[in-house]
Protein backbone atom coordinates (compact mmCIF):
# COMPACT_ATOMS: atom_id res chain seq x y z
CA UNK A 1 17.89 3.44 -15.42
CA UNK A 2 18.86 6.90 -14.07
CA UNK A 3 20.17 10.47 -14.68
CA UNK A 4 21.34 12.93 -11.73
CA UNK A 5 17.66 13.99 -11.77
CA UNK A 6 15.28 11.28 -13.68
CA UNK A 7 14.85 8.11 -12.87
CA UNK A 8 13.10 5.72 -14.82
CA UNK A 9 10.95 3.03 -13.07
CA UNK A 10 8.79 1.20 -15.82
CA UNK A 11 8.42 1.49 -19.39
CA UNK A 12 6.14 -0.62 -21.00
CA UNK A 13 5.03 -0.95 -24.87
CA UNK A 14 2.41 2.59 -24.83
CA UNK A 15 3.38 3.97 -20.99
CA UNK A 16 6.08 4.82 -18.73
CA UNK A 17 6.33 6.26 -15.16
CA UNK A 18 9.52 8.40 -14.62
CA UNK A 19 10.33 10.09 -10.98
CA UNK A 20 11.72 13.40 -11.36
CA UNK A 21 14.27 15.09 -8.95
CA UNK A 22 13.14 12.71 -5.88
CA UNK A 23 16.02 13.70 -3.70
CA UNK A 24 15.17 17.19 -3.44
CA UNK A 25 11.24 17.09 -3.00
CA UNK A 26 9.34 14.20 -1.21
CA UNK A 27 6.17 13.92 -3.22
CA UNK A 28 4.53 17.31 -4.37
CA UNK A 29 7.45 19.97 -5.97
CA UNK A 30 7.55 23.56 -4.73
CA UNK A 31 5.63 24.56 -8.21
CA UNK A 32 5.10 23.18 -11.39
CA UNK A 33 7.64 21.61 -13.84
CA UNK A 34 7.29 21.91 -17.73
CA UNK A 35 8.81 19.18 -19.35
CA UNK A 36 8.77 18.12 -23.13
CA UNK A 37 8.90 14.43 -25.04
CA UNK A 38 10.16 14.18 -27.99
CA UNK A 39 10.61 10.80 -30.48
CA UNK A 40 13.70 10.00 -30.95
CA UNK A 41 13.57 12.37 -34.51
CA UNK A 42 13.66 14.84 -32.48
CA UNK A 43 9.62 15.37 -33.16
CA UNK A 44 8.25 16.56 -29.88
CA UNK A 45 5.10 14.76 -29.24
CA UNK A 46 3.49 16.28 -26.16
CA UNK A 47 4.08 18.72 -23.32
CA UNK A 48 2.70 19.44 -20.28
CA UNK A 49 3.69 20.06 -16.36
CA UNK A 50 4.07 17.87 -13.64
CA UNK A 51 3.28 19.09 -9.90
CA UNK A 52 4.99 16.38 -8.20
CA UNK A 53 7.90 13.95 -8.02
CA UNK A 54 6.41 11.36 -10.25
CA UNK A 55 5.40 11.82 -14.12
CA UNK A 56 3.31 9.22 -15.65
CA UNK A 57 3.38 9.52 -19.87
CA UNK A 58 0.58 7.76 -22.09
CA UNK A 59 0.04 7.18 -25.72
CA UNK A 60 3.18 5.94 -26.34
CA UNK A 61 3.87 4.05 -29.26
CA UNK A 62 5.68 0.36 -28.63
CA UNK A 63 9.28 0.12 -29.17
CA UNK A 64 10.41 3.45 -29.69
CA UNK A 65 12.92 5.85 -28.43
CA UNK A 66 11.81 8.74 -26.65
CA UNK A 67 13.45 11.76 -25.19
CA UNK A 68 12.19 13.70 -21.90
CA UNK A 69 13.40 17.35 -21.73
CA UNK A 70 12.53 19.59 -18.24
CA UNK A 71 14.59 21.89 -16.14
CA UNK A 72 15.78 19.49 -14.26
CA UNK A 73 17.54 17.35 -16.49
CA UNK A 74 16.74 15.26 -19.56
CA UNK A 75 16.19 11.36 -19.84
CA UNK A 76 15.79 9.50 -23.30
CA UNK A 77 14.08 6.03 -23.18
CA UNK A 78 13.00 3.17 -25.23
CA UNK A 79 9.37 0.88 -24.96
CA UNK A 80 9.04 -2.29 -24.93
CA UNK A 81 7.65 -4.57 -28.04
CA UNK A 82 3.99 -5.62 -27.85
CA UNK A 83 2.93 -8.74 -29.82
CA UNK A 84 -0.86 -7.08 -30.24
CA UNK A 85 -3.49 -4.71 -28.95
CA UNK A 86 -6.44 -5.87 -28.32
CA UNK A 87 -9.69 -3.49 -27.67
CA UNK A 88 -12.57 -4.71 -25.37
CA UNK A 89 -15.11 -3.41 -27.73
CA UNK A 90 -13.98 -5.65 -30.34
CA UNK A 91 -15.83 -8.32 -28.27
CA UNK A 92 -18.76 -7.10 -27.28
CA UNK A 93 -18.00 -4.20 -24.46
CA UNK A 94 -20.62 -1.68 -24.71
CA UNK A 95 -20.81 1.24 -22.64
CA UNK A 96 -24.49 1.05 -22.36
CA UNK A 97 -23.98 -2.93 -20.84
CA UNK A 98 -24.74 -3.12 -17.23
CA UNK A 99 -21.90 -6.02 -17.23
CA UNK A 100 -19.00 -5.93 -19.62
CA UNK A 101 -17.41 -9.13 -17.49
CA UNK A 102 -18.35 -11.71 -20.48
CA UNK A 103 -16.76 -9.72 -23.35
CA UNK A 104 -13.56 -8.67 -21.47
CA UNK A 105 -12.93 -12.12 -20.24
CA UNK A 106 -13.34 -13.21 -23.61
CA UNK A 107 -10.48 -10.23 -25.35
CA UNK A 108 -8.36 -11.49 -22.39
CA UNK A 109 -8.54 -14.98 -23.44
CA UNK A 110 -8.07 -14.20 -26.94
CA UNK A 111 -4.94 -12.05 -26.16
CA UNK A 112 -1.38 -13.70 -27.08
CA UNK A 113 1.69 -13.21 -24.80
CA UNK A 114 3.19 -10.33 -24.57
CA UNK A 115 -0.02 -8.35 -25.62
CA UNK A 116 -2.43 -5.24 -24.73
CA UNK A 117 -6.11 -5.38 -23.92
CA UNK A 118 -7.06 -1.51 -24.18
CA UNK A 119 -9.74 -0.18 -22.36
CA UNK A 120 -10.77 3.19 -23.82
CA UNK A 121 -12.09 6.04 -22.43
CA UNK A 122 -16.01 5.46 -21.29
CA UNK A 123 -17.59 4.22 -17.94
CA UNK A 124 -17.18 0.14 -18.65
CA UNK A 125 -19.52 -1.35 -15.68
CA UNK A 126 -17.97 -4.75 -14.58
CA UNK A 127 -18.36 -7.74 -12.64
CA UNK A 128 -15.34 -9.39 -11.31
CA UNK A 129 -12.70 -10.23 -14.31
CA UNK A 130 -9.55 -12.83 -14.06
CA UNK A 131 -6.17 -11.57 -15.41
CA UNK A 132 -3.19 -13.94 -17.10
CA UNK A 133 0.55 -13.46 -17.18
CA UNK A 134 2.59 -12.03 -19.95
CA UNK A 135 -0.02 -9.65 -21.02
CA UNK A 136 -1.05 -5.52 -20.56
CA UNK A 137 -4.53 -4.12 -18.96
CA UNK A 138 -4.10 -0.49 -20.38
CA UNK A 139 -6.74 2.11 -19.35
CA UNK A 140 -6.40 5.00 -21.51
CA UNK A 141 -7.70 8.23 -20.33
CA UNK A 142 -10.80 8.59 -19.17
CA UNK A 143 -11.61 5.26 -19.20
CA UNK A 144 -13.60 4.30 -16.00
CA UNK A 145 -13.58 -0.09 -14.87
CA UNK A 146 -16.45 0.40 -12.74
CA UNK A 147 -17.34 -2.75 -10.38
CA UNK A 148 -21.40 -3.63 -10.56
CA UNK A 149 -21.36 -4.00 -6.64
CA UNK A 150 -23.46 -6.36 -6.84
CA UNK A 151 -23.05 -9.69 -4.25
CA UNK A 152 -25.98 -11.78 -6.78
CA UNK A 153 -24.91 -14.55 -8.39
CA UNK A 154 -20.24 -13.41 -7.96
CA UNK A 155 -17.83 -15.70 -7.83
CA UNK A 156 -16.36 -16.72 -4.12
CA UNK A 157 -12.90 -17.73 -4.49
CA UNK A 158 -12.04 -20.65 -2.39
CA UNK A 159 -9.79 -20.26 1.05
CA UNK A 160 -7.17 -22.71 -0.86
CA UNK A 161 -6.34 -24.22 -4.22
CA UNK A 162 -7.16 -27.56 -5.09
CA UNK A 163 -3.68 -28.86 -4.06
CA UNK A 164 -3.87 -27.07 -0.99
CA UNK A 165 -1.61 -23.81 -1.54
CA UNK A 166 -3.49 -20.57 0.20
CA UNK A 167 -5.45 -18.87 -2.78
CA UNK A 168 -6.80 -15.85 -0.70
CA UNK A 169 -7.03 -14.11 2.93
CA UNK A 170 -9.38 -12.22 5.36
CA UNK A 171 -6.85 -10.70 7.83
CA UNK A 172 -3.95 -13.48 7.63
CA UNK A 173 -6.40 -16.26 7.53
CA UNK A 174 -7.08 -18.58 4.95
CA UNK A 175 -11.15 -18.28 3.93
CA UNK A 176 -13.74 -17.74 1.10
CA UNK A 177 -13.97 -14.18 -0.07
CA UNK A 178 -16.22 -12.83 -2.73
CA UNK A 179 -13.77 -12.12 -6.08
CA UNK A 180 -12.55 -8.74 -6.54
CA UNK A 181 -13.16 -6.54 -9.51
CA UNK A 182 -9.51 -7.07 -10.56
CA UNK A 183 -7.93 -10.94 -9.79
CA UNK A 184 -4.66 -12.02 -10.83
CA UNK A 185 -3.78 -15.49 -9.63
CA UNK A 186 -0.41 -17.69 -10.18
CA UNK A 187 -0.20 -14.69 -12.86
CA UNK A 188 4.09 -13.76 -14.16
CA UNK A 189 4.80 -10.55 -15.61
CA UNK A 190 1.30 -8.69 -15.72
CA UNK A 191 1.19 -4.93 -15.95
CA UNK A 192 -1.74 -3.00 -15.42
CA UNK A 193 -1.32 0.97 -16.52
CA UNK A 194 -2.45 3.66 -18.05
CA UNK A 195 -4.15 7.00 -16.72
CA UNK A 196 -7.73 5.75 -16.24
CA UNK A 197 -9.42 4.33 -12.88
CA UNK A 198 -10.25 1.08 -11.52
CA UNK A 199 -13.70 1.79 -9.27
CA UNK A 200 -14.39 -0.91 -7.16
CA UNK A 201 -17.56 -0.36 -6.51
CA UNK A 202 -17.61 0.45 -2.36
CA UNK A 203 -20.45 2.31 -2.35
CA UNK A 204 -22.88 0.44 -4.56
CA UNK A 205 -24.14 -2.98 -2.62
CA UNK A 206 -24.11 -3.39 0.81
CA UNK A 207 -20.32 -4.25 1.44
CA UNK A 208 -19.72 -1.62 4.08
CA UNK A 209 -22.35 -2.59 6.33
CA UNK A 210 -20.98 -5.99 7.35
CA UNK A 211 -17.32 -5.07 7.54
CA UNK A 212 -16.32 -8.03 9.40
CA UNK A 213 -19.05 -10.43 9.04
CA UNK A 214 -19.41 -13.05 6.47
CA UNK A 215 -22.20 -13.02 4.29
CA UNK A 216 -23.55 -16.04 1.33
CA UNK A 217 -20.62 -17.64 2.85
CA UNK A 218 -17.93 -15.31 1.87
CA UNK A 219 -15.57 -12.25 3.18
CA UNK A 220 -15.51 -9.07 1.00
CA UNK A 221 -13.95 -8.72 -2.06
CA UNK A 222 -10.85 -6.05 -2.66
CA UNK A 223 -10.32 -3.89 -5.81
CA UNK A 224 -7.70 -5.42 -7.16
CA UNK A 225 -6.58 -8.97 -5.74
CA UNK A 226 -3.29 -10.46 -6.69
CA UNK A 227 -2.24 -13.85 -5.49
CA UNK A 228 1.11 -15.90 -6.18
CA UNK A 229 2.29 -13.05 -8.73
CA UNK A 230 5.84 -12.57 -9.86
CA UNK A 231 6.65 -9.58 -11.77
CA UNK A 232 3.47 -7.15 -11.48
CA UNK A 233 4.23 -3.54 -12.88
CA UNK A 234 0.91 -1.21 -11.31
CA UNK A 235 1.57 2.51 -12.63
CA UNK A 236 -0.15 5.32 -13.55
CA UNK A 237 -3.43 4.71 -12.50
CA UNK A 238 -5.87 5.74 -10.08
CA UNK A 239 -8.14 3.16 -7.83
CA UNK A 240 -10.93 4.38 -5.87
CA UNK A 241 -14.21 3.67 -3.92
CA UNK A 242 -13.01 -0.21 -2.47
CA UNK A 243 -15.22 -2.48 -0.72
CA UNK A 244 -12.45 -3.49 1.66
CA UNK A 245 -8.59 -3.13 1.41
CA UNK A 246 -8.20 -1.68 -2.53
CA UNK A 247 -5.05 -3.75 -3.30
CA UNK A 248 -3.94 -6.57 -1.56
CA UNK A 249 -0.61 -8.65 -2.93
CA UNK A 250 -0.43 -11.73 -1.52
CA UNK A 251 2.39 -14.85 -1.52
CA UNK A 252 3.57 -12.29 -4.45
CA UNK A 253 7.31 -11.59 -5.50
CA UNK A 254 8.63 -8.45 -7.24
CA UNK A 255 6.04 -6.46 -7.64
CA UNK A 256 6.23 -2.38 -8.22
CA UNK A 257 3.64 0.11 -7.68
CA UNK A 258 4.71 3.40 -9.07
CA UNK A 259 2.42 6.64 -9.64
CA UNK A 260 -0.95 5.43 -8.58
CA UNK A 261 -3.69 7.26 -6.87
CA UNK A 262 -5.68 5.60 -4.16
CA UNK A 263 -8.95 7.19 -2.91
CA UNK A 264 -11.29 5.69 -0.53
CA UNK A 265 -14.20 7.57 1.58
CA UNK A 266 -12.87 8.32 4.68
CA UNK A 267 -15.39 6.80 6.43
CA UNK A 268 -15.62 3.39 4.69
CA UNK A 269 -14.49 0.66 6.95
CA UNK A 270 -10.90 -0.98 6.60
CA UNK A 271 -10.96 0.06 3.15
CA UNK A 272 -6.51 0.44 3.39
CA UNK A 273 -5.23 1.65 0.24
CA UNK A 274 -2.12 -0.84 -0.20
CA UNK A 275 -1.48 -4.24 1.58
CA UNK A 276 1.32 -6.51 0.64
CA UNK A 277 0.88 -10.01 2.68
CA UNK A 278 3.78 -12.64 2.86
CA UNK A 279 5.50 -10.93 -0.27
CA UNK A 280 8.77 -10.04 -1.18
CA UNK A 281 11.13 -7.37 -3.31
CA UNK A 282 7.86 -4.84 -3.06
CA UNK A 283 8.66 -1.53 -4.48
CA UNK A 284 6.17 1.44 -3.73
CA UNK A 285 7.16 4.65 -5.11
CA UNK A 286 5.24 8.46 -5.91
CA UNK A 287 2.15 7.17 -4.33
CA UNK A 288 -0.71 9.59 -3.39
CA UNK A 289 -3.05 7.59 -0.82
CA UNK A 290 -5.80 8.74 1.16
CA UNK A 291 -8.50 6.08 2.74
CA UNK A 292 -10.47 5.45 5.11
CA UNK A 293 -8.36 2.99 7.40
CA UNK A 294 -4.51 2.42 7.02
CA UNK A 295 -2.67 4.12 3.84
CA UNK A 296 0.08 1.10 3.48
CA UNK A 297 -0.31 -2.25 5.64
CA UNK A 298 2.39 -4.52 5.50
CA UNK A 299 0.92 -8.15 6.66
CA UNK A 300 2.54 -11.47 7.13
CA UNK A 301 -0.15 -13.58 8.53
CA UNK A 302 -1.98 -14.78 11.63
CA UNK A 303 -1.80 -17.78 14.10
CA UNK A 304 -4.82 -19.20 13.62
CA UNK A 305 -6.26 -22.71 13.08
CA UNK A 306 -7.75 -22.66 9.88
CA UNK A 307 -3.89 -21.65 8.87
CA UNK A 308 -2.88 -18.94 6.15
CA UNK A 309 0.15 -17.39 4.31
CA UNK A 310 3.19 -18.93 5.35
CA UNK A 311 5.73 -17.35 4.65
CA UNK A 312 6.97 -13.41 5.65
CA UNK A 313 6.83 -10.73 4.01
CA UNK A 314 10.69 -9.07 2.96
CA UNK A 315 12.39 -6.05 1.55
CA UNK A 316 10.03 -3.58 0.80
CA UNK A 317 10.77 0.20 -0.66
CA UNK A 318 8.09 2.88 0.35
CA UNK A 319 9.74 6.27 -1.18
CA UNK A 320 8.04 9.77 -1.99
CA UNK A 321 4.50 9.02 -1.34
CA UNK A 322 2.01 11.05 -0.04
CA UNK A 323 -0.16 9.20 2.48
CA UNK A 324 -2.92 11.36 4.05
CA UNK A 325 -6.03 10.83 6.35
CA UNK A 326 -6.72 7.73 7.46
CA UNK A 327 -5.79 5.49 10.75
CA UNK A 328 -2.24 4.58 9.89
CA UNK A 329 0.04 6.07 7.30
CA UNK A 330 2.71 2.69 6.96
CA UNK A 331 1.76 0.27 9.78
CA UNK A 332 3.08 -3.42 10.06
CA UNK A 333 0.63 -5.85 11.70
CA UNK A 334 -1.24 -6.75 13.25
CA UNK A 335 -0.71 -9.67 11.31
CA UNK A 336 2.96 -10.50 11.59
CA UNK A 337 2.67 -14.64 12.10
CA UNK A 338 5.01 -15.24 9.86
CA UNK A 339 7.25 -11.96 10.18
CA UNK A 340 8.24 -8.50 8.67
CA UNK A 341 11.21 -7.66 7.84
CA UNK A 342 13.86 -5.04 5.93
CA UNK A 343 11.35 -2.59 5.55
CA UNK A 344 12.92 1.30 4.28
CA UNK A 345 9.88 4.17 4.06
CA UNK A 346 11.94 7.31 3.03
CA UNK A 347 11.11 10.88 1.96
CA UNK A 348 7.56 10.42 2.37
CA UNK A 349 4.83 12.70 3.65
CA UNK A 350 2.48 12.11 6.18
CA UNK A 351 -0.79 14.62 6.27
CA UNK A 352 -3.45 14.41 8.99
CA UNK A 353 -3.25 10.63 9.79
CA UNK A 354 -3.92 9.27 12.98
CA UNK A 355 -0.54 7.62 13.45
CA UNK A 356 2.34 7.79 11.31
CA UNK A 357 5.20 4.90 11.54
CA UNK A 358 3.30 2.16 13.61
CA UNK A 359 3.70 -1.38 14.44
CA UNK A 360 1.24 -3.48 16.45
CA UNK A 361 0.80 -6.74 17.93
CA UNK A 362 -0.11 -9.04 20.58
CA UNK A 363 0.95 -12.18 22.53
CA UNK A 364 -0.73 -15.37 20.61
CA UNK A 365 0.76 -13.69 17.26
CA UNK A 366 4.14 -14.90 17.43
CA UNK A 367 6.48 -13.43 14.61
CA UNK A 368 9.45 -10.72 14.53
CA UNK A 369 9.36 -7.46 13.37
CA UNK A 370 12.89 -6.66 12.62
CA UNK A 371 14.80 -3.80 10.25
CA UNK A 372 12.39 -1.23 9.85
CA UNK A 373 13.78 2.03 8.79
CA UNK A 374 12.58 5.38 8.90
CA UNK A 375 14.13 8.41 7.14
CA UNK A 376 13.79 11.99 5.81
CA UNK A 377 10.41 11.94 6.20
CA UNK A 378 7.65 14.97 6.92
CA UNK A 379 4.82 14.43 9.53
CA UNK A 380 2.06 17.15 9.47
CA UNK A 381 -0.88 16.59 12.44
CA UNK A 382 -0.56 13.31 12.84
CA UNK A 383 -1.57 12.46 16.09
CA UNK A 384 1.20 10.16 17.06
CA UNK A 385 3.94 10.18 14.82
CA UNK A 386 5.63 6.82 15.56
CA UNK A 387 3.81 3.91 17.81
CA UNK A 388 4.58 0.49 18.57
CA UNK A 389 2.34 -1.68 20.39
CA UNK A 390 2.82 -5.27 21.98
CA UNK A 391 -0.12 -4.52 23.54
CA UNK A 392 -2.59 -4.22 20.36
CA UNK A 393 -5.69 -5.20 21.68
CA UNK A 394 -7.34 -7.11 18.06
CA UNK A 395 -9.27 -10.13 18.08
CA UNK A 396 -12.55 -11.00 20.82
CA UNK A 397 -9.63 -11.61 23.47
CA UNK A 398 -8.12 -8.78 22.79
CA UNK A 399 -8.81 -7.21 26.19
CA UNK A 400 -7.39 -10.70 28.03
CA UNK A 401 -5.29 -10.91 30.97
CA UNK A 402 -3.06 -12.83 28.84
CA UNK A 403 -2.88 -10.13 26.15
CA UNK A 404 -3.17 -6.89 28.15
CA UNK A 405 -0.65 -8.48 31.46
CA UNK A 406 2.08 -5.90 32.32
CA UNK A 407 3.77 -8.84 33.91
CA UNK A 408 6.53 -10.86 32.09
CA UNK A 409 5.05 -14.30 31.05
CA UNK A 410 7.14 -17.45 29.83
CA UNK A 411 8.67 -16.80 26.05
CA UNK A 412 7.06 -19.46 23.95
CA UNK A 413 6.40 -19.28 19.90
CA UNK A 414 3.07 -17.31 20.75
CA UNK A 415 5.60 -14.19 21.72
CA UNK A 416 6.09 -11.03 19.30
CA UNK A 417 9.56 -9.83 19.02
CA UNK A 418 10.25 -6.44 17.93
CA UNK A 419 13.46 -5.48 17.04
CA UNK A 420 16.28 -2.92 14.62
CA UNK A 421 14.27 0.22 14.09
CA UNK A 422 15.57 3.38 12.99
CA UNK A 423 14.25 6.91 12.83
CA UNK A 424 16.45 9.32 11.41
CA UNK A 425 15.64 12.81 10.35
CA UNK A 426 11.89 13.03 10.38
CA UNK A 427 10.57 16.41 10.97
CA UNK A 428 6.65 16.44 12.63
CA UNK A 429 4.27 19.19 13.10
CA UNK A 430 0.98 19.43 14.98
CA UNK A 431 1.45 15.71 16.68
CA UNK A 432 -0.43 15.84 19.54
CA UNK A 433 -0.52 12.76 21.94
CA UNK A 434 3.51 11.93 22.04
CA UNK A 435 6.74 12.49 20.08
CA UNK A 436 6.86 8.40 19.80
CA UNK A 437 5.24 5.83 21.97
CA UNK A 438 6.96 2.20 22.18
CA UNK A 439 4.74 -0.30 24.25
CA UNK A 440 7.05 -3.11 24.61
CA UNK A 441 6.57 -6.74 26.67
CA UNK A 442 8.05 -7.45 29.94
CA UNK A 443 9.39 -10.86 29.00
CA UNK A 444 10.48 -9.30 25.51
CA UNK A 445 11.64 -5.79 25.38
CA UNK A 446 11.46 -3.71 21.81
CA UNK A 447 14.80 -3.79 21.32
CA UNK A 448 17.68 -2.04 19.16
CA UNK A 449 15.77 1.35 18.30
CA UNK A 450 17.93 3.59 17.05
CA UNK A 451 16.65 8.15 16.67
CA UNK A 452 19.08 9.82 15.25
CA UNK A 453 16.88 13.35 14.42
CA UNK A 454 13.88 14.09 15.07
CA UNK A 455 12.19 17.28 15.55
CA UNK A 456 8.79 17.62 16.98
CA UNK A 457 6.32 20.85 17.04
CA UNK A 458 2.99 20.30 18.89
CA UNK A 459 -0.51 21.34 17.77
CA UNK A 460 -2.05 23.85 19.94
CA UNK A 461 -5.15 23.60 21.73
CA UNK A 462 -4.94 19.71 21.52
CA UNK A 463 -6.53 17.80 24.41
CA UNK A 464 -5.20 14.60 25.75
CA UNK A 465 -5.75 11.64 24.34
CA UNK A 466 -4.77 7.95 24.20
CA UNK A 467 -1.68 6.96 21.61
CA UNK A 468 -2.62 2.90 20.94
CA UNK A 469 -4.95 0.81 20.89
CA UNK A 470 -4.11 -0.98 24.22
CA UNK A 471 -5.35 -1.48 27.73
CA UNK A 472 -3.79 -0.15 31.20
CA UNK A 473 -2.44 3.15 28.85
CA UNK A 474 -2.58 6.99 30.10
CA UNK A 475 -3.95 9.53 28.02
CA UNK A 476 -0.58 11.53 26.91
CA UNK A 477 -0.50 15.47 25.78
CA UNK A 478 2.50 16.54 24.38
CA UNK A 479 4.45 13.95 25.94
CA UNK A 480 7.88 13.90 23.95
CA UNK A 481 9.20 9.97 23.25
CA UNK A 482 7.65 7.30 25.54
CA UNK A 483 9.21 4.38 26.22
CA UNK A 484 8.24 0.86 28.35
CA UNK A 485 10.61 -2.30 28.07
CA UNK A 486 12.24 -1.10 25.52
CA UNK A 487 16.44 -0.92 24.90
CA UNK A 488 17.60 2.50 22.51
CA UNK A 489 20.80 1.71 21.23
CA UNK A 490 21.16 5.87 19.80
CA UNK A 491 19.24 8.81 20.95
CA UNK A 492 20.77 11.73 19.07
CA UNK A 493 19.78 14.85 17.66
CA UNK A 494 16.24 15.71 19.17
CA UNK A 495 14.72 18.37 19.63
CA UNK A 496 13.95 19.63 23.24
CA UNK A 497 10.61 18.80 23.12
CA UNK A 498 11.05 15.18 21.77
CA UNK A 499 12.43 14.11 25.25
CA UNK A 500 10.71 12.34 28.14
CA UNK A 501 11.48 12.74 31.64
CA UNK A 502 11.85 9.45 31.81
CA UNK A 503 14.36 8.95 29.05
């Protein structure tokens, strides 16, 4: 549902997320925006500002009509029906409990279809906790789900299901990781909402001293861990402090994550804030994302022997987010086994990330990486705005002569093929190795890239420095778009400083 100026992405029985004006802003607004609900009595029933594209309302009452009034337009609404609300304390959750796991597994199990389990506001300490379909997690305000961190005595969930299907992944592969705080598995039309956080615990245990080892038999857990979902609404709420990559979709379909807030230290390892894996229909919209590895990693998969998700991940929305620090603001790969593809990131802003747009692999992965579209996006020092890398040098033989070889070997299923990107009116500032970098293969060229627009203003006083992650590479300064087997169908509208010599 729309208006000229609102747009309404999820309502749900006691919370909705609405985006507000998203054509003219990308995520923050120039200045604040007073806006007004009101039942549909006309009773007004809270006020307040919003500072950026997205507005997330709370303590809504279920199926009722509601009417949003702000200078930009007004929007009237209806929630859904609930069947019942259920609150953890009922069954046991104390505050004072050093492990609330027992008593909210037990309110979720007693919880009908179509119902709420509340969490109210307090600092609930957790282990890890199994969701269901056709239910609500609702964290009201100031409520805090706070993982134990503990690794004694937590589940491991299994590489594969008893009949065989791929439960979880570590990287694209099928193995054993430890459960996360938040699991939903085989789970249809689950919501979790509300304005309260999801802590996962990163910085209690021992989790980001073993980044990739295995320990007690098991990978790392995430924050929240969803696996063969249909139909997941995530709004509204904030998830923080991860023990590896925060939330991780995967073999899901039709999920939307609108108005969260991801935080991660900045120098916890691979802790990405949002990684959809062999999914499809993904929506991510009015996200605000900072971590300490990639923002938004879109996987689909590795070639490997012990196997893994198998099938790619499709049509995926990434609109008005804010994605700042971290390696990577959207990346794609490395793992791409099973291919990436229709993939539109618009009016989004990028804020001191090491790379913006990027997209890496590596002979052995196999896989395409086709339709990837870029648009009216803002870059602000990032150090290389748009990269792609056949050249990715992951994995112990990484550094190979059969990975790293600038000469064209025989095409076989092991090859990466890279193909239909388009950049169109994305504005940078402060970039400081290159304008773009594309790293393509001799025996199969990045092909089909399309820039129509882009304008690029260097940082001062930046010192060379190496775009990718790949052998046999220059260190670049300034160095406008650089290009090696690669085929641009449209080069259009750059600024002066965007071109190469060699272009």
């Amino acid at each position: 549902m729309t208006s000229q100026f609102i747009t309404l992405l999820t309502a749900g029985a006691r919370t909705a997320t609405l985006l507000i004006a998203p054509d003219r802003f990308l995520f923050a607004r120039d200045g604040a925006l007073d806006w007004q609900l009101s039942e549909g009595d006309g009773l007004v029933v809270a006020t307040g500002q919003v500072h950026s594209v997205v507005l997330n309302l709370g303590n809504l009452e279920p199926g009722r009509h509601y009417r949003l009034e702000t200078a930009d337009g007004g929007f009237t609404f209806a929630t859904a029906n609930e069947t019942a609300l259920l609150d953890i304390r009922d069954f046991g959750a104390s505050t004072e409990s050093a492990d609330n796991a027992r008593a909210i597994q037990s309110a979720i199990a007693s919880l009908p279809a179509g119902g709420t389990l509340r969490l109210p506001a307090g600092l609930w300490s957790s282990g890890p906790i199994f969701l269901k379909g056709e239910m609500t997690l609702l964290l009201e305000e100031g409520a805090i789900l706070a993982d134990t961190g503990s690794r004694r005595g937590r589940k491991v969930l299994p590489a594969r299901h008893a009949d065989g299907r791929v439960l979880g992944t570590w990287e694209g592969v099928a193995e054993p990781c430890f459960a996360s705080l938040i699991n939903a598995i085989d789970c249809d039309n689950l919501t979790i909402t509300g304005h309260g956080t999801i802590d996962g615990g990163g910085d209690r245990g021992d989790w980001w001293t073993w980044p990739k080892e295995t320990r007690d038999g098991a990978r790392r857990p995430r924050t929240i861990f969803l696996s063969s979902c249909k139909h997941v609404i995530l709004s509204g709420i904030t998830v923080q402090n991860s023990p590896s990559w925060t939330v991780h979709p995967v073999l899901c379909d039709h999920l939307l994550a609108a108005g969260l807030t991801i935080r991660n230290d900045p120098l916890s390892p691979n802790t990405d804030g949002l990684n959809p894996e062999a999914s499809s229909d993904i929506r991510l919209i009015g996200l605000d994302i900072s971590v300490g590895d990639d923002c938004i990693a879109i996987k689909a998969g590795k070639r490997d022997p012990r196997g893994g998700p198998d099938r790619p991940t499709r049509r995926v929305e990434i609109s008005n987010c804010l994605m700042q620090r971290g390696h990577g603001a959207v990346v794609m790969g490395s793992e791409m086994s099973r291919g990436i593809h229709d993939v539109s990131i618009s009016r989004c802003h990028f804020v001191g990330t090491d790379r913006g747009l990027r997209i890496k692999t590596r002979r052995g992965r196999g896989g395409a990486v086709s339709d990837i579209h870029l648009s009216q996006c803002r870059m602000d020092d990032v150090a290389t705005p748009i990269a792609v890398n056949a050249f990715y040098f992951c994995d112990a033989d990484g550094r190979s002569e059969y990975v790293q070889s600038r000469n064209p070997l025989p095409l076989s299923i092991e090859t990466p093929r890279i193909s239909n990107i388009t950049i169109r009116d994305v504005v940078v500032s402060g970039a400081e190795t290159a304008a773009a970098v594309f790293y393509g293969l001799p025996e199969c060229e990045i092909d089909a890239v399309s820039v129509d627009g882009l304008s690029i203003v260097y940082a001062e006083g930046a010192k060379p420095g190496l775009p990718e992650m790949a052998c046999h590479l220059p260190q670049l300064l300034h160095a406008g778009i650089v290009a090696e087997n690669t085929r641009f169908s449209l080069l259009a509208r750059l600024s002066p400083h965007s071109i190469h010599p060699n272009l």
